[in-house]
Protein backbone atom coordinates (compact mmCIF):
# COMPACT_ATOMS: atom_id res chain seq x y z
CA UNK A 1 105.53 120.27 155.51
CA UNK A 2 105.46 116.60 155.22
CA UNK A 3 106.22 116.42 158.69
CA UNK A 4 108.87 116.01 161.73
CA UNK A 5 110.75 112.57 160.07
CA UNK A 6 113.88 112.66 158.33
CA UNK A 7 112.37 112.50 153.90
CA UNK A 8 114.15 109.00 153.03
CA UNK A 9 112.99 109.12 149.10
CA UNK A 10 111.71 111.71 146.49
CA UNK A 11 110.36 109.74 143.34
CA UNK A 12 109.01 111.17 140.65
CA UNK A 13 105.99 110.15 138.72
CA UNK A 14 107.16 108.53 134.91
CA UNK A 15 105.23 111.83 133.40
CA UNK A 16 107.08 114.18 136.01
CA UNK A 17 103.42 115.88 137.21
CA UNK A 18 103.85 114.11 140.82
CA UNK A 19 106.54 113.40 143.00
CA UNK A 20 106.22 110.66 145.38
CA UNK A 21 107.77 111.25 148.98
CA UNK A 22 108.42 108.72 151.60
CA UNK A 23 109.46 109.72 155.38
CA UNK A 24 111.38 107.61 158.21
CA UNK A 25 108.17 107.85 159.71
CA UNK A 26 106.57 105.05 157.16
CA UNK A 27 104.77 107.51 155.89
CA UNK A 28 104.06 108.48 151.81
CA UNK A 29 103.07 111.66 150.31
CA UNK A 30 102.14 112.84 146.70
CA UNK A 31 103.35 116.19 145.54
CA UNK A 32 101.80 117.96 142.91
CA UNK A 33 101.73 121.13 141.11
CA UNK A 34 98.63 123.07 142.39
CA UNK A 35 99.41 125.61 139.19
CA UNK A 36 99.63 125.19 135.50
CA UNK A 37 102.32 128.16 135.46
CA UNK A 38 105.47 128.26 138.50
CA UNK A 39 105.98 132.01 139.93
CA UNK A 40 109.15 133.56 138.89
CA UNK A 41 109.26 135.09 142.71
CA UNK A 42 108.96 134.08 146.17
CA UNK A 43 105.19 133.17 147.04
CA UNK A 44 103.79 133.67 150.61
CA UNK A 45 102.52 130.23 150.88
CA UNK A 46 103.91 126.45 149.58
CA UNK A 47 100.39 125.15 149.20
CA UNK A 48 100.63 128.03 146.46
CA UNK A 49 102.53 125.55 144.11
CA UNK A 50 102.73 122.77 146.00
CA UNK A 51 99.77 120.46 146.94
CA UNK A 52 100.57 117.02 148.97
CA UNK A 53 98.27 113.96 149.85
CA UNK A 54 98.80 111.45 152.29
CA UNK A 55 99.22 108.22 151.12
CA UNK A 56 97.98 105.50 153.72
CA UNK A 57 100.45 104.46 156.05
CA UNK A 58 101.23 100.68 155.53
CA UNK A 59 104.88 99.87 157.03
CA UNK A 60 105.10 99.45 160.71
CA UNK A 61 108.60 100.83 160.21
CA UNK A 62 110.43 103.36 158.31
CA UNK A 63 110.12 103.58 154.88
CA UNK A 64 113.81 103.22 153.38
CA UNK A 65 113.11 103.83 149.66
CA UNK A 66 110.72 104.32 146.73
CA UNK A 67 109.78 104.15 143.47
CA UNK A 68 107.42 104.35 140.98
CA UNK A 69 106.31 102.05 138.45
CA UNK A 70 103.90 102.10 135.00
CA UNK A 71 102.13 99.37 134.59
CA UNK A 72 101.61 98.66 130.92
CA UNK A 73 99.55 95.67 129.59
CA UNK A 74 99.52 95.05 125.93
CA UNK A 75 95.86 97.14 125.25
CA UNK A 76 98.57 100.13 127.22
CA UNK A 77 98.69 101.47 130.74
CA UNK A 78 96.97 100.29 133.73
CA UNK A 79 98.15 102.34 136.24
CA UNK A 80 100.50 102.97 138.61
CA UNK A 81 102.03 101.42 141.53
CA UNK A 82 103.70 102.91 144.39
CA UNK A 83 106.55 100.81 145.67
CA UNK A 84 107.93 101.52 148.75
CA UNK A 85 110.24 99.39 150.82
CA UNK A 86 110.78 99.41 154.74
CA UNK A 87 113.08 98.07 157.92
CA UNK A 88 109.83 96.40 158.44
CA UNK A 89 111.47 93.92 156.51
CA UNK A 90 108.80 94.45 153.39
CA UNK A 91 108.22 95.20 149.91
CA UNK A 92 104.94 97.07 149.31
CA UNK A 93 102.97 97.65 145.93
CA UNK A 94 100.53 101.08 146.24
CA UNK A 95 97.65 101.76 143.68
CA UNK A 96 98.65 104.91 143.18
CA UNK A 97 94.64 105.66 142.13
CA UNK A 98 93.19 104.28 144.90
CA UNK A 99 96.00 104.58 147.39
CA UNK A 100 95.25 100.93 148.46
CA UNK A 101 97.85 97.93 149.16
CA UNK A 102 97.75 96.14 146.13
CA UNK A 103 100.84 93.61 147.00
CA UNK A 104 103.46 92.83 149.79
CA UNK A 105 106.23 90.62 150.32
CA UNK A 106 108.24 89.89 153.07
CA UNK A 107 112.05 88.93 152.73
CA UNK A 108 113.87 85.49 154.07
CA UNK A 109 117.24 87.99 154.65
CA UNK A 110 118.12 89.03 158.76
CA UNK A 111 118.59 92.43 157.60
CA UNK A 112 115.80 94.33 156.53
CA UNK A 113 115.45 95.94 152.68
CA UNK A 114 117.76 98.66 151.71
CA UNK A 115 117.08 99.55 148.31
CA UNK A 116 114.36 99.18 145.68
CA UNK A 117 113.86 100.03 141.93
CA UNK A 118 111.24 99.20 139.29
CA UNK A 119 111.13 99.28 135.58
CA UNK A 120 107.78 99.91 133.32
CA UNK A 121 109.53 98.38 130.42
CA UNK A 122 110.14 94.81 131.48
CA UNK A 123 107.83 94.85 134.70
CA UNK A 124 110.63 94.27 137.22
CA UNK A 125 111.35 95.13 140.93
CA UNK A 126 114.60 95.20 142.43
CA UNK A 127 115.34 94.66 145.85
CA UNK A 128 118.36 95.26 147.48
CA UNK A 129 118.71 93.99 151.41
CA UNK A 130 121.23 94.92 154.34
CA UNK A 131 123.50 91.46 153.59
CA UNK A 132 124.10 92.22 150.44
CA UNK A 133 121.22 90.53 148.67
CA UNK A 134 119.85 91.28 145.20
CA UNK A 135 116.12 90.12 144.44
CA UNK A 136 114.56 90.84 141.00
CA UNK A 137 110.33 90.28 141.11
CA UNK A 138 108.12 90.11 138.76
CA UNK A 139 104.93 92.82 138.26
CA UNK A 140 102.15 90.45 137.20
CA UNK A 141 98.76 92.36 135.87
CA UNK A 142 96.37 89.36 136.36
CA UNK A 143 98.07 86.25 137.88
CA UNK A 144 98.17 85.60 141.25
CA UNK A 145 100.42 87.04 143.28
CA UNK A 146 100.87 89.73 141.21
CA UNK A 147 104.47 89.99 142.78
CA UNK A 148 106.64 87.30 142.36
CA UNK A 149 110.07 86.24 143.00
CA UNK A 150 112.10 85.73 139.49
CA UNK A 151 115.85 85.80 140.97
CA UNK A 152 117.62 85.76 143.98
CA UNK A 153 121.56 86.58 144.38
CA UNK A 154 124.53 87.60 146.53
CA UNK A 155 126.79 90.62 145.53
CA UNK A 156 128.91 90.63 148.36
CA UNK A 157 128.75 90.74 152.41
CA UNK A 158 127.62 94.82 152.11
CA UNK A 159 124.24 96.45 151.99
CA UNK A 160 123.11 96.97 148.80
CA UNK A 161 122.91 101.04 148.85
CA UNK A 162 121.42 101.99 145.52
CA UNK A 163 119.32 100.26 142.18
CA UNK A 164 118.85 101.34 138.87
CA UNK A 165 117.48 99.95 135.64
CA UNK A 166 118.00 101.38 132.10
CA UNK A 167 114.50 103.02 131.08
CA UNK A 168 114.26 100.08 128.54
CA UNK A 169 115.08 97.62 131.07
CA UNK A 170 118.15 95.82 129.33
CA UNK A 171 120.70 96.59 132.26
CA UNK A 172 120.34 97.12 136.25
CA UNK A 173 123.27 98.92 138.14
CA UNK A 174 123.43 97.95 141.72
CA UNK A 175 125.77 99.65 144.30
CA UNK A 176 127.11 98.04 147.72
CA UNK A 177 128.28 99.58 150.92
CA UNK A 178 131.89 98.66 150.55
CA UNK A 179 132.27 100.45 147.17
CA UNK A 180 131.39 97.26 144.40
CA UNK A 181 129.47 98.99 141.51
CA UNK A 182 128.03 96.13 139.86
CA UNK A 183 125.91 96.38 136.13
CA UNK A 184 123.53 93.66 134.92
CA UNK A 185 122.49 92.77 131.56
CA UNK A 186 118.64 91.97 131.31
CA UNK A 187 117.23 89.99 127.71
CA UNK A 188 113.36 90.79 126.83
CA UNK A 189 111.29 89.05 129.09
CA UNK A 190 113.92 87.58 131.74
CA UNK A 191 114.09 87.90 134.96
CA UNK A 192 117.47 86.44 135.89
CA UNK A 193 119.66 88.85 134.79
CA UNK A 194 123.89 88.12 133.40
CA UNK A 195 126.61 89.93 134.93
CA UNK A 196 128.25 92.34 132.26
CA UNK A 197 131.14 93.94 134.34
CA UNK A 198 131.77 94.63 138.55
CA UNK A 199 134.00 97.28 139.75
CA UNK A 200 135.08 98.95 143.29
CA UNK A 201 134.99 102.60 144.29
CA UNK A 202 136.64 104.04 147.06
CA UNK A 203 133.39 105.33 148.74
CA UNK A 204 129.76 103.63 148.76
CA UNK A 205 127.97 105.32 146.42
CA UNK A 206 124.74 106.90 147.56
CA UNK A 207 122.80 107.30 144.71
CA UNK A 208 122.71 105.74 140.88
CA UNK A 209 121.12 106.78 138.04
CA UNK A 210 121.46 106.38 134.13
């Protein structure tokens, strides 16, 4: 058990060995496989499969969403950070090694964040808020901060409820409360991204993914 709080993400790791779990509590977990080989029947005992490890509790608030995202440097991977976003009003980067704070940034929008996504491929975060605010940062490696705003813009007067980038970062889909499905075109290396096409469904999607 992860505990008593409502589970508000399941994320998995970019090599699918860990899934990263985030509860309305602010808390994160790691999942992992505790076996090399599932059972084909029922086992006595979760901890049988499935180990978990607190991650350390940062938000002061519920943790809305998650993700995770590869760092890769040209000499190859560095890591992994843990992103997690919260009505705390803040966007937190997680050494997922060390399980320290790494980065956070707080929002100018009223309404607190709604949605995050990241991308290993161009080093992007996006942030989604509750008035309809899209915010794409930048993943630095050395430079200081190693989060950094990139683009700021306005979708509509809805929460943003769901991001997602194309694995090789060239588009980000966005999703709003009042049904607008929006899709973003990304060149190598930008972070302001071009609208390629906008359209309206008849419920607010929950979830997106490519």
């Amino acid at each position: 058990t992860l505990g008593s709080h409502a589970l508000r993400a399941l994320v998995p790791s970019p090599d699918f060995t860990r899934v990263v779990a985030a509860t309305a509590d602010g808390d994160v977990h790691v999942l992992a496989y505790a076996t090399e080989e599932l059972p084909l029947e029922p086992v006595a005992e979760v901890s049988e499969v499935v180990v978990s490890g607190r991650v350390a509790s940062f938000h002061t608030a519920p943790v809305v969403n998650a993700a995770v995202l590869a760092l890769l440097s040209p000499h190859g991977p560095e890591g992994h950070d843990i992103v997690t976003c919260s009505t705390d009003g803040t966007l937190r980067c997680i050494d997922a090694r060390t399980r320290l704070e790494v980065a956070r940034v707080t929002t100018t929008s009223k309404t607190p964040p709604t949605a995050v996504a990241a991308c290993a491929a161009s080093m992007l975060i996006a942030l989604g808020t509750g008035d309809g605010v899209l915010r794409l940062y930048t993943r630095g490696l050395d430079a200081t901060p190693l989060v950094r705003l990139g683009w700021k813009g306005v979708l509509g007067k809805a929460a943003v409820t769901s991001l997602a980038f194309a694995a090789d970062g060239s588009h980000l889909a966005a999703s709003c409360a009042d049904g607008l499905c929006v899709l973003f075109a990304l060149a190598a290396g930008a972070s302001e991204p071009t609208l390629a096409t906008h359209f309206v469904v008849d419920a607010a999607p929950t979830s997106l993914a490519w």
